[in-house]
PDB file of N, CA and C in Angstrom:
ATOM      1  N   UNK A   1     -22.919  -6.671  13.920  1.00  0.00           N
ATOM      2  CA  UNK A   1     -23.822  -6.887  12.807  1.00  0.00           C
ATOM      3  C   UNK A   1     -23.539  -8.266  12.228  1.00  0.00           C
ATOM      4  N   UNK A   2     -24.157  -9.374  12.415  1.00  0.00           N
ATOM      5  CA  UNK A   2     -24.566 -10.601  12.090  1.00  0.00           C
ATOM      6  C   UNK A   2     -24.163 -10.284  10.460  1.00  0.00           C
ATOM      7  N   UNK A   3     -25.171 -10.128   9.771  1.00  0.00           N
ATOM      8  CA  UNK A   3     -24.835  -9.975   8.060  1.00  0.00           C
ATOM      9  C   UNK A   3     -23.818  -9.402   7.487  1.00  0.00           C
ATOM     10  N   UNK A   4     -23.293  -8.892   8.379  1.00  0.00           N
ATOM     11  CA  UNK A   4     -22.185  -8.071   7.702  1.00  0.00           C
ATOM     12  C   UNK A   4     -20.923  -8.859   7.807  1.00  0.00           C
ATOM     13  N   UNK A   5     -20.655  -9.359   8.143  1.00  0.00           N
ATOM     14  CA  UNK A   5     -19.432 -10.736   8.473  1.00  0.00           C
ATOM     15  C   UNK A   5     -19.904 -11.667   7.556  1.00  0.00           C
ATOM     16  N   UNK A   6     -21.730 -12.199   6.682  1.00  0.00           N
ATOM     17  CA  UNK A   6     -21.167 -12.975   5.910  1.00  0.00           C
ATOM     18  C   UNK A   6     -20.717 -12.453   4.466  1.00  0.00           C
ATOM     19  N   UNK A   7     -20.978 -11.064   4.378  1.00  0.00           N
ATOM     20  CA  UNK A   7     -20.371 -10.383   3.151  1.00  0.00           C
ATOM     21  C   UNK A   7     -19.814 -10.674   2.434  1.00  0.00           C
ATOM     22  N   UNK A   8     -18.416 -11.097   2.377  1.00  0.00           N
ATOM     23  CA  UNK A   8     -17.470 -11.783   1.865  1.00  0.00           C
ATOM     24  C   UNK A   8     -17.695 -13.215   1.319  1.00  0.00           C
ATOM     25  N   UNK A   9     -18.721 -13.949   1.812  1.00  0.00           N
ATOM     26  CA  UNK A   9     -18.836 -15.188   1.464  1.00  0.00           C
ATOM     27  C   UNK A   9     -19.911 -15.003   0.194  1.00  0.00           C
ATOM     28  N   UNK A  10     -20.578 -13.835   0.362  1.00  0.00           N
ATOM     29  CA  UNK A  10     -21.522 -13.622  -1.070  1.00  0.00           C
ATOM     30  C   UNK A  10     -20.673 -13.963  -2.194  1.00  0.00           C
ATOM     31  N   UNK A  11     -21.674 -14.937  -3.206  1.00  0.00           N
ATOM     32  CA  UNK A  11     -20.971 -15.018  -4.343  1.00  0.00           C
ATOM     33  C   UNK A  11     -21.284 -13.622  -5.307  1.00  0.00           C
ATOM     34  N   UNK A  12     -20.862 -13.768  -6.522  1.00  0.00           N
ATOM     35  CA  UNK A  12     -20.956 -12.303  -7.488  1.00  0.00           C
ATOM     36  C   UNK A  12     -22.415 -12.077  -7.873  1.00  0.00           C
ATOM     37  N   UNK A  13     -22.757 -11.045  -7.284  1.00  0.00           N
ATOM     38  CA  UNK A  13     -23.841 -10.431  -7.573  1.00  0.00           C
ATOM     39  C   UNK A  13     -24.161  -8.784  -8.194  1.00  0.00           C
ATOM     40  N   UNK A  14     -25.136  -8.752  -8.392  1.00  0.00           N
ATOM     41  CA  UNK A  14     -25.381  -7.507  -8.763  1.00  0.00           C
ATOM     42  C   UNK A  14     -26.000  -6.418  -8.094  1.00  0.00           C
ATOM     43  N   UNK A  15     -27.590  -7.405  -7.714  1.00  0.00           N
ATOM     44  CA  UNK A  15     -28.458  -6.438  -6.535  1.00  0.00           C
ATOM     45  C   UNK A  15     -28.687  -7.830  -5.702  1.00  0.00           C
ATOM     46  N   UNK A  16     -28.944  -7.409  -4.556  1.00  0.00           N
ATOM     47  CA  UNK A  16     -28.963  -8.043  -3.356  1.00  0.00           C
ATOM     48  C   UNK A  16     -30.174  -7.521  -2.545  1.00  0.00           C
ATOM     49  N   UNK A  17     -31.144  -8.221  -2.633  1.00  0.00           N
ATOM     50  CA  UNK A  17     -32.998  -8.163  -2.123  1.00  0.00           C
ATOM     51  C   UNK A  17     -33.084  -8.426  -1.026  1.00  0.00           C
ATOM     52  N   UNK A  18     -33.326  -7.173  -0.159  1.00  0.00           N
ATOM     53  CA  UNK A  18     -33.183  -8.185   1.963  1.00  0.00           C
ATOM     54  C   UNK A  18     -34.812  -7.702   2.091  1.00  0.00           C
ATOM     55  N   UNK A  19     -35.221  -7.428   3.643  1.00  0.00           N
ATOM     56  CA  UNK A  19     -36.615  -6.983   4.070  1.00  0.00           C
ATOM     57  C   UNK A  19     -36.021  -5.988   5.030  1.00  0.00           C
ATOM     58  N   UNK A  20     -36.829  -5.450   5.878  1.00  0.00           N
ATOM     59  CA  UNK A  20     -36.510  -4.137   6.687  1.00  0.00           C
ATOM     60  C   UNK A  20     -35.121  -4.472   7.380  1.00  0.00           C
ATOM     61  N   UNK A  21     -35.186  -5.654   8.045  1.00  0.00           N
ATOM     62  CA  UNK A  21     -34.121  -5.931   8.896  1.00  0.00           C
ATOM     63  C   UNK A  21     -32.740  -5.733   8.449  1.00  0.00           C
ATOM     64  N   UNK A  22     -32.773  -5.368   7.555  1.00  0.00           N
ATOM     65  CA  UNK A  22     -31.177  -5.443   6.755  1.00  0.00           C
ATOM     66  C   UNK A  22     -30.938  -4.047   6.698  1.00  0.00           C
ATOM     67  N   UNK A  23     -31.739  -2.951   6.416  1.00  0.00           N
ATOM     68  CA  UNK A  23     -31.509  -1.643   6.677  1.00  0.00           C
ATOM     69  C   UNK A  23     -30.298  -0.871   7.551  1.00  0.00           C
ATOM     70  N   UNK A  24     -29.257  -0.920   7.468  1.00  0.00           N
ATOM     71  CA  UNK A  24     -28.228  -0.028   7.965  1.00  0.00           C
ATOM     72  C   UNK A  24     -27.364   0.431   6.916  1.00  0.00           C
ATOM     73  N   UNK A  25     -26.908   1.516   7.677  1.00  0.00           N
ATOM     74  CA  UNK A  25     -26.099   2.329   6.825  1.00  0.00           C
ATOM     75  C   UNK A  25     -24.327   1.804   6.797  1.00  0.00           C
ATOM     76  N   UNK A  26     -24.360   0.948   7.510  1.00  0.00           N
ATOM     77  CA  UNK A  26     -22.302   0.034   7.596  1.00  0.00           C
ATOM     78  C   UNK A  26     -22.640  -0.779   6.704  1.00  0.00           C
ATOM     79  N   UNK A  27     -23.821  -1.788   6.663  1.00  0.00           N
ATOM     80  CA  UNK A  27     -24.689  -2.614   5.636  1.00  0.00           C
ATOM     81  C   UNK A  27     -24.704  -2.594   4.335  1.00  0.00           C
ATOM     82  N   UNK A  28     -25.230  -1.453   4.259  1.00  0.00           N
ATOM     83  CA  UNK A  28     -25.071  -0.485   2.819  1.00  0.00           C
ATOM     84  C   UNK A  28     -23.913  -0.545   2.257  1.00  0.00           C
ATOM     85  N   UNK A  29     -23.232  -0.026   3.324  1.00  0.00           N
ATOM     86  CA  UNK A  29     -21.488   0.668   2.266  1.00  0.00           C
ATOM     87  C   UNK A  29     -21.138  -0.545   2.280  1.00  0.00           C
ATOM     88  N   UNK A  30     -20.901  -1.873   3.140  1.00  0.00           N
ATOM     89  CA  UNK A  30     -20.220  -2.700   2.856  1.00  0.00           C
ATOM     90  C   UNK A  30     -20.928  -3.357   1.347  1.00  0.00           C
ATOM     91  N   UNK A  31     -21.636  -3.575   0.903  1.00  0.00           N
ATOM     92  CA  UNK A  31     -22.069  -3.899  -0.165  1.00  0.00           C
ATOM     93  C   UNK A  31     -21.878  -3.071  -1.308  1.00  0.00           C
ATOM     94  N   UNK A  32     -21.994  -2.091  -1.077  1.00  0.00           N
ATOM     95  CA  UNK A  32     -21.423  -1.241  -2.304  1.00  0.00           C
ATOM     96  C   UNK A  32     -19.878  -0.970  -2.447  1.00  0.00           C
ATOM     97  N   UNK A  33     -19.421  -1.485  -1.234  1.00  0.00           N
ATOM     98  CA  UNK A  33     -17.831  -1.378  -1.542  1.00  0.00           C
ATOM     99  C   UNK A  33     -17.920  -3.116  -2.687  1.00  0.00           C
ATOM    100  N   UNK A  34     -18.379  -3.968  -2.336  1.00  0.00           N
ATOM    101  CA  UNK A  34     -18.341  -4.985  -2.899  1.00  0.00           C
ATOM    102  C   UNK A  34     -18.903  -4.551  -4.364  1.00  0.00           C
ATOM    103  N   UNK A  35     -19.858  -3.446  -4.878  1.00  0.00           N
ATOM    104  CA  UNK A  35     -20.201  -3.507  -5.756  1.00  0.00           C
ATOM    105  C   UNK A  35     -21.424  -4.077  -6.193  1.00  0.00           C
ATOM    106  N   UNK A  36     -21.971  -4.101  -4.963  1.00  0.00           N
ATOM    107  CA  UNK A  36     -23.546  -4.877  -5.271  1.00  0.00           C
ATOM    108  C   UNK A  36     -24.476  -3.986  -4.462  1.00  0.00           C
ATOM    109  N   UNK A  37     -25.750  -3.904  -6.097  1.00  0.00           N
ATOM    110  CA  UNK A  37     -26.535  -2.509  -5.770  1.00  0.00           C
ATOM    111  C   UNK A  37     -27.521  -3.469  -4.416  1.00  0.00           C
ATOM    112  N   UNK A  38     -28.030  -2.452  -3.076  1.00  0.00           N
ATOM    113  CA  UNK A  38     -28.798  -2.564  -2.843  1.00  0.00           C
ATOM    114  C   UNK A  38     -30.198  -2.058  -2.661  1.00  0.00           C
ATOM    115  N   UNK A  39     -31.267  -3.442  -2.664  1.00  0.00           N
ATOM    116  CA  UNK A  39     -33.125  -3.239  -2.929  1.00  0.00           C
ATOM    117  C   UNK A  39     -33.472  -4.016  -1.097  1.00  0.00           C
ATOM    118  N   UNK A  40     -32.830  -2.662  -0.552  1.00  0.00           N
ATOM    119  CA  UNK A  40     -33.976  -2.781   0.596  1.00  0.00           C
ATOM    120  C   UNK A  40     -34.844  -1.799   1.069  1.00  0.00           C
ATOM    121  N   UNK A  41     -35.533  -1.653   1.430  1.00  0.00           N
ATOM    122  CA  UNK A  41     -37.023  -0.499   1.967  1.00  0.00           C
ATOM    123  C   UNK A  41     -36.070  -0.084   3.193  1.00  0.00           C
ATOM    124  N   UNK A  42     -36.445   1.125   3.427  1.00  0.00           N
ATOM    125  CA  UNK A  42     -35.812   2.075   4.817  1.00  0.00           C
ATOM    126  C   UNK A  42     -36.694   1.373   5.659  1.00  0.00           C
ATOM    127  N   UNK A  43     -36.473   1.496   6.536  1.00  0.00           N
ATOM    128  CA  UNK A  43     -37.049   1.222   7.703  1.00  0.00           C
ATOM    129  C   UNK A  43     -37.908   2.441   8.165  1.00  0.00           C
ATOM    130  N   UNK A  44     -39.553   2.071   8.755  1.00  0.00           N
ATOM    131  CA  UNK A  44     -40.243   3.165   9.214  1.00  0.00           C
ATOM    132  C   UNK A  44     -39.670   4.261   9.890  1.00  0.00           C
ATOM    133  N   UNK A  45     -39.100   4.318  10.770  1.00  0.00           N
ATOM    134  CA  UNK A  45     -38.141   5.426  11.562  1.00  0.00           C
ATOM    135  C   UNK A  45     -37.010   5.764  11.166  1.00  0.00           C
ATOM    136  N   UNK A  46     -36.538   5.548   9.967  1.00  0.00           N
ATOM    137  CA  UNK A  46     -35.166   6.355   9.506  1.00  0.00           C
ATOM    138  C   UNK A  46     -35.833   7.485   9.133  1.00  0.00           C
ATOM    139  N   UNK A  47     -34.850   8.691   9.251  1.00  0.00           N
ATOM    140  CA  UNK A  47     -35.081  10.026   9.435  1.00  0.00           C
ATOM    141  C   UNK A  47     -35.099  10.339   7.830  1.00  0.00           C
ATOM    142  N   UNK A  48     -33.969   9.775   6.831  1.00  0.00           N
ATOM    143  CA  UNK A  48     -34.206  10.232   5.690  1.00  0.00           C
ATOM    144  C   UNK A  48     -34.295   8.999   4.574  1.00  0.00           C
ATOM    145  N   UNK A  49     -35.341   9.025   3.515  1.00  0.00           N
ATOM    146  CA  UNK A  49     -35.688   8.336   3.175  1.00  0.00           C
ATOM    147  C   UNK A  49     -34.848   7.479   2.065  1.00  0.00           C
ATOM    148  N   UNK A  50     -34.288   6.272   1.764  1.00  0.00           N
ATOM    149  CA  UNK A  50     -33.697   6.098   1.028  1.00  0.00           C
ATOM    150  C   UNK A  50     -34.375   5.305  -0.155  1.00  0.00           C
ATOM    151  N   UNK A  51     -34.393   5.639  -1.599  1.00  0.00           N
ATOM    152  CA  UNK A  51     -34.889   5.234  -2.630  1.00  0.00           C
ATOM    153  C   UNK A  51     -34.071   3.699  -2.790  1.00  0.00           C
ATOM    154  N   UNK A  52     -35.240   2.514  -3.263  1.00  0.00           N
ATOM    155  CA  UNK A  52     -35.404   1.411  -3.403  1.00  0.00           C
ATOM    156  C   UNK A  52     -36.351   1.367  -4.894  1.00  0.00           C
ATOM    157  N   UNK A  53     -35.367   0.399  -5.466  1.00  0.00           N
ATOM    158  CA  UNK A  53     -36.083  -0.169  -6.953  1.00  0.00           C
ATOM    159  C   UNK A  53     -37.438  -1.021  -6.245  1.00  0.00           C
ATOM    160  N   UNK A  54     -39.012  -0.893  -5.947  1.00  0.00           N
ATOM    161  CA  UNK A  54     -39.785  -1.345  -5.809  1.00  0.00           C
ATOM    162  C   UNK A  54     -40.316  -2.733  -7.127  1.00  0.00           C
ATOM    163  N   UNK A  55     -40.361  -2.739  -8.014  1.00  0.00           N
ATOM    164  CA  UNK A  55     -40.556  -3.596  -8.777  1.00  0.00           C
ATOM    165  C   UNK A  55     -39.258  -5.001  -8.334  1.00  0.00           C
ATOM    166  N   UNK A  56     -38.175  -4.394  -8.460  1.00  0.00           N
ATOM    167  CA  UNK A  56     -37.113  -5.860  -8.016  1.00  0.00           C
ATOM    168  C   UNK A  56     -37.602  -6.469  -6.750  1.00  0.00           C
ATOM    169  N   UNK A  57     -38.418  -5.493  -5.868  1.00  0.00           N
ATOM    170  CA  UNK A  57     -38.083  -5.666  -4.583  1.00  0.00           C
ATOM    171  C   UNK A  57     -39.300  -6.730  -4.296  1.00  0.00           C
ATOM    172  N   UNK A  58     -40.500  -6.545  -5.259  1.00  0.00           N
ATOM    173  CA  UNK A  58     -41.675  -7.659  -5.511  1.00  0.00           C
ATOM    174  C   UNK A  58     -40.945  -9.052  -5.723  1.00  0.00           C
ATOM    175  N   UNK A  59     -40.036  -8.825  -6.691  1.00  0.00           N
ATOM    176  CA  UNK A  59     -39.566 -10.518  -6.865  1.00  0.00           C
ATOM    177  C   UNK A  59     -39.138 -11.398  -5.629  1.00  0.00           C
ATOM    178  N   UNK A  60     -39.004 -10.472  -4.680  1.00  0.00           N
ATOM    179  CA  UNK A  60     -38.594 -11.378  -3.396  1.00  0.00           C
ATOM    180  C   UNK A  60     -39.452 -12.542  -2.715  1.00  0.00           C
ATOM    181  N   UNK A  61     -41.143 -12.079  -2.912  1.00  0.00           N
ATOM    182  CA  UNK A  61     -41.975 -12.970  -2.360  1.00  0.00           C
ATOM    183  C   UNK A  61     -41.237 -14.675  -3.493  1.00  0.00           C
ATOM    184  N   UNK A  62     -41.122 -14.461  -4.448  1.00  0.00           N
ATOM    185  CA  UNK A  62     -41.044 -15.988  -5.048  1.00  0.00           C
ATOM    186  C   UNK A  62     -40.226 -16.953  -4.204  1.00  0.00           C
ATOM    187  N   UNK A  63     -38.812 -16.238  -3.626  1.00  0.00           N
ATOM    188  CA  UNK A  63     -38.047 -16.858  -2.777  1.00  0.00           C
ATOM    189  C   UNK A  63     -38.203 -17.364  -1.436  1.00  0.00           C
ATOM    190  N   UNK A  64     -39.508 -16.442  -1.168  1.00  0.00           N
ATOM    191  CA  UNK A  64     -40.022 -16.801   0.589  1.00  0.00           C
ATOM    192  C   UNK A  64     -41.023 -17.732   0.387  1.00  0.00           C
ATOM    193  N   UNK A  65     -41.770 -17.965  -1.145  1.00  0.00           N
ATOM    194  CA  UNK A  65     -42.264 -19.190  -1.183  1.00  0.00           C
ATOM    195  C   UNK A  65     -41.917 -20.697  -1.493  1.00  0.00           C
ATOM    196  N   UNK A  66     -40.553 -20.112  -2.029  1.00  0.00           N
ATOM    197  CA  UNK A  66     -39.566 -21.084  -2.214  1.00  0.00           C
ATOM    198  C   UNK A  66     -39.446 -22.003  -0.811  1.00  0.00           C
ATOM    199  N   UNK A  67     -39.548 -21.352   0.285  1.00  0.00           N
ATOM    200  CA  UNK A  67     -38.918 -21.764   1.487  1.00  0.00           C
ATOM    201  C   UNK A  67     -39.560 -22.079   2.333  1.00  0.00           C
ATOM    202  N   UNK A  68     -41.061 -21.538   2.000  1.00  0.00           N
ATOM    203  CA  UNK A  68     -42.507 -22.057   2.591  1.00  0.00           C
ATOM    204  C   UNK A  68     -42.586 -23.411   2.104  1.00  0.00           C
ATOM    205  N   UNK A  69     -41.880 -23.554   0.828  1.00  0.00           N
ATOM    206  CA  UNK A  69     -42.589 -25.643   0.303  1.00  0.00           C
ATOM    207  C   UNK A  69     -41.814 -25.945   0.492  1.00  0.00           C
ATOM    208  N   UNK A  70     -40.704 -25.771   0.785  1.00  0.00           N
ATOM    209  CA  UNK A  70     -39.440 -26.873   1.831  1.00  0.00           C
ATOM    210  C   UNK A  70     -39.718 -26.652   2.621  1.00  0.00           C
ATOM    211  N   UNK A  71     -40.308 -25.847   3.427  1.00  0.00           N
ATOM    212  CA  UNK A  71     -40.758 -26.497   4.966  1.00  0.00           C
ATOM    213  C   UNK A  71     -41.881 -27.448   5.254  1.00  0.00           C
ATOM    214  N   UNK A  72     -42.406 -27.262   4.021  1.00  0.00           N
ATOM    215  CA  UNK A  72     -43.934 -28.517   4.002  1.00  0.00           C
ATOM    216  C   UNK A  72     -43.136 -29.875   4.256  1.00  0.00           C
ATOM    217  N   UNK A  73     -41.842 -30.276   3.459  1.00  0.00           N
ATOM    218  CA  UNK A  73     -41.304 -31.571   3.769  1.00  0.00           C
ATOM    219  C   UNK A  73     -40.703 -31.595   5.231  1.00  0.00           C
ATOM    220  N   UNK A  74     -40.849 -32.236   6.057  1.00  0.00           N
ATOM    221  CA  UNK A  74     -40.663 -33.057   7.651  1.00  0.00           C
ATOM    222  C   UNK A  74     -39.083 -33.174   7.686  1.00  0.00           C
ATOM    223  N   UNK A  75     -38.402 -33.878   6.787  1.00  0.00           N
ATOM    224  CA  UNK A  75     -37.316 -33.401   6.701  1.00  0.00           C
ATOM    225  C   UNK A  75     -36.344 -32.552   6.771  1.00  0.00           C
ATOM    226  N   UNK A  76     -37.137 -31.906   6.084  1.00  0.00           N
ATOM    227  CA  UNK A  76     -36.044 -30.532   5.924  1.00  0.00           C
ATOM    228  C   UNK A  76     -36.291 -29.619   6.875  1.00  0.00           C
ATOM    229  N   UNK A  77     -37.822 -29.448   6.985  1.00  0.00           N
ATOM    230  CA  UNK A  77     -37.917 -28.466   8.137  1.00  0.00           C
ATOM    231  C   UNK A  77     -37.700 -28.855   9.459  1.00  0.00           C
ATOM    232  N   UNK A  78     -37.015 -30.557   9.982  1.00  0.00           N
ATOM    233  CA  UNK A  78     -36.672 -30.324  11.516  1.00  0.00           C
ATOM    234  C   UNK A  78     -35.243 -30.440  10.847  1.00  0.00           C
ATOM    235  N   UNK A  79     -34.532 -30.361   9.536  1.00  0.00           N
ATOM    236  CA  UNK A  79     -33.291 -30.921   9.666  1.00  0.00           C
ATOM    237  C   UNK A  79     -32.981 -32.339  10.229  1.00  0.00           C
ATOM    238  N   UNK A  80     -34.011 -32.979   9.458  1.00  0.00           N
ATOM    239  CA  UNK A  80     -33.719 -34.529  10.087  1.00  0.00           C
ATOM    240  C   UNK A  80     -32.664 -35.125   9.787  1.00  0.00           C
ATOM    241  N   UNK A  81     -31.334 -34.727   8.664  1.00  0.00           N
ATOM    242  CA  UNK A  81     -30.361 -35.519   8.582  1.00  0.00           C
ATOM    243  C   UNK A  81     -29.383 -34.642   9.403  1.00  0.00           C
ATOM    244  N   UNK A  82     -28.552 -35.814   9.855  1.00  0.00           N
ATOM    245  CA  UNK A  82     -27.243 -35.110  10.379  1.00  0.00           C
ATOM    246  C   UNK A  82     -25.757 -34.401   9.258  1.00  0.00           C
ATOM    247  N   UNK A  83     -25.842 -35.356   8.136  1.00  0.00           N
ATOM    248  CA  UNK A  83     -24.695 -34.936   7.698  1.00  0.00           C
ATOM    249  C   UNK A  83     -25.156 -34.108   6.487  1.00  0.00           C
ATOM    250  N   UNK A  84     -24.158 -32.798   6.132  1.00  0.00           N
ATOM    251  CA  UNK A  84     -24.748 -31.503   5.599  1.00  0.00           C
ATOM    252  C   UNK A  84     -24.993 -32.230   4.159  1.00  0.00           C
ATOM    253  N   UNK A  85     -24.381 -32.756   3.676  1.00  0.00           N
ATOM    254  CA  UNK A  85     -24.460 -33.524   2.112  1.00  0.00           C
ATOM    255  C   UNK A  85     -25.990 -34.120   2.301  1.00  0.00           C
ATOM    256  N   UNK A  86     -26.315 -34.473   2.712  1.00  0.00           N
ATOM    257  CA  UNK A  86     -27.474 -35.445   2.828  1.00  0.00           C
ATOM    258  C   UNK A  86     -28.638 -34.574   2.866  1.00  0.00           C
ATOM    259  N   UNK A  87     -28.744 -33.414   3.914  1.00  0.00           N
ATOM    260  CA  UNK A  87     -29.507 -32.865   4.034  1.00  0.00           C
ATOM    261  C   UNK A  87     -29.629 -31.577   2.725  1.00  0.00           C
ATOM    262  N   UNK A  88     -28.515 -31.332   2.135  1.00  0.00           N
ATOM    263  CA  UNK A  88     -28.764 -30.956   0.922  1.00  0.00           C
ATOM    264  C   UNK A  88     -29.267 -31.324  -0.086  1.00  0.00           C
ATOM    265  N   UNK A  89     -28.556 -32.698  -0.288  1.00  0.00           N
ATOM    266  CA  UNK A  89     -29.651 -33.853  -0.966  1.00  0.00           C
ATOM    267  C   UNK A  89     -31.169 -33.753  -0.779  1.00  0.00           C
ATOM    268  N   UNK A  90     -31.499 -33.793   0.476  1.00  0.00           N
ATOM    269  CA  UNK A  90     -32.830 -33.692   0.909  1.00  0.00           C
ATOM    270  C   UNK A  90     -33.369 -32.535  -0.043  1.00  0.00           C
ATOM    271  N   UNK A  91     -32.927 -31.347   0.224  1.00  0.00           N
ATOM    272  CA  UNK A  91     -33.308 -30.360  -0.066  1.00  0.00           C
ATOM    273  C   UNK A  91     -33.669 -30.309  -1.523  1.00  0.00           C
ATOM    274  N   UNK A  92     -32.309 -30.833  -2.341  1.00  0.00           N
ATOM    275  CA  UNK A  92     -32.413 -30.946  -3.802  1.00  0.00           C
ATOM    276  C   UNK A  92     -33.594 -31.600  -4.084  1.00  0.00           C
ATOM    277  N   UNK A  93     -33.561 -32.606  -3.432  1.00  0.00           N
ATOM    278  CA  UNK A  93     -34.858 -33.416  -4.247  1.00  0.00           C
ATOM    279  C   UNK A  93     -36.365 -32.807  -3.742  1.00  0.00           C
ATOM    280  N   UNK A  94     -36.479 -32.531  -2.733  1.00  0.00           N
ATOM    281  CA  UNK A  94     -37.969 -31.490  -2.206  1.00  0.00           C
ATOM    282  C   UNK A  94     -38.111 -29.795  -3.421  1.00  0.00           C
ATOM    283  N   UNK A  95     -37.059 -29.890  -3.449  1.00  0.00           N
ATOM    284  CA  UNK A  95     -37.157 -28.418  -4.497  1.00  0.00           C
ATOM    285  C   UNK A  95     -37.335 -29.012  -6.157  1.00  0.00           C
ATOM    286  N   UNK A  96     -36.795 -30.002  -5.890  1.00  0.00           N
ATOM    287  CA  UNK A  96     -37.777 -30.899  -7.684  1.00  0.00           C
ATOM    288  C   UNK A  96     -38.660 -31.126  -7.402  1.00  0.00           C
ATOM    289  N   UNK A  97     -38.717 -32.132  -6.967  1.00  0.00           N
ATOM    290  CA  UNK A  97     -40.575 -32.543  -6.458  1.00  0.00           C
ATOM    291  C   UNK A  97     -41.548 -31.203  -6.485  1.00  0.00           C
ATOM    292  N   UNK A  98     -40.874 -30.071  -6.061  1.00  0.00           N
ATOM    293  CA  UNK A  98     -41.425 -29.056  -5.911  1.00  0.00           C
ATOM    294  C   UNK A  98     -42.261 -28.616  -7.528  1.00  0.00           C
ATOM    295  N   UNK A  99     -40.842 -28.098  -8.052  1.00  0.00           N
ATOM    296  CA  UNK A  99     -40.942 -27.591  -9.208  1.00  0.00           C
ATOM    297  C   UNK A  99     -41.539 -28.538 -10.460  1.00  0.00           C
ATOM    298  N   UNK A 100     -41.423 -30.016  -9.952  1.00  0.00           N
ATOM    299  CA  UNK A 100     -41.952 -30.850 -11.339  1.00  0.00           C
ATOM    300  C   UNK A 100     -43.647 -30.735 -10.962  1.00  0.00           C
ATOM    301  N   UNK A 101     -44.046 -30.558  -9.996  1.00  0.00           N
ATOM    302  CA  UNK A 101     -45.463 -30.665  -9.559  1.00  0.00           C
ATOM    303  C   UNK A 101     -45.797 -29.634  -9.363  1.00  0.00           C
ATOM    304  N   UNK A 102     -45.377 -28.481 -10.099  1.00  0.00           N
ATOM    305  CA  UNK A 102     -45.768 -26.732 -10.466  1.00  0.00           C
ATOM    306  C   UNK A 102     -46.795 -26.448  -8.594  1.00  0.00           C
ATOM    307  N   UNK A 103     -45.949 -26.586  -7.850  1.00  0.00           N
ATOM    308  CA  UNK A 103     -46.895 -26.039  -6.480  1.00  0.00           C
ATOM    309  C   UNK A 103     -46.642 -24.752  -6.686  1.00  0.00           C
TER     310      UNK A 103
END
């Protein structure tokens, strides 16, 4: 399990918002051993259904549009810089530009 190894690197949270793909049950407990509620939807074929705060779980689109207008910049979306500082930089300033020009 890919996500579950970066667990530990999560900073302090409370609830933690994924999409279907995050759905497991090792997934789960490891996060609640950490203490952070999770808002993910069961997956169509789990046998029993597990309750999800639906209203938190709306706030997620803001973040996937977050990531839709950094990919509009050429930059960021081939990763045109090599060194990680820079390309964060990049990032910083595309996510102002963003936000000062209410897209």
């Amino acid at each position: 399990m890919g996500a579950g190894l970066l667990i530990d690197a999560l900073p302090p949270a409370r609830d933690l918002i994924a999409d279907r793909g995050y759905d497991s049950d090792p997934y789960r407990a490891a996060l609640l051993a950490r203490g952070i509620s999770s808002c993910i939807p069961p997956r169509k074929n789990r046998k029993t259904d597990i309750p999800y705060d639906r209203l938190l779980y709306r706030q997620r689109h803001r973040v996937e549009i977050m990531f839709g207008r950094l990919k509009d910049w050429r930059r960021v979306a081939t990763r045109y810089d090599r060194c990680a500082h820079t390309c964060s930089s990049a990032i910083c300033i595309a996510a102002t530009i963003n936000f000062w020009i209410g897209e």
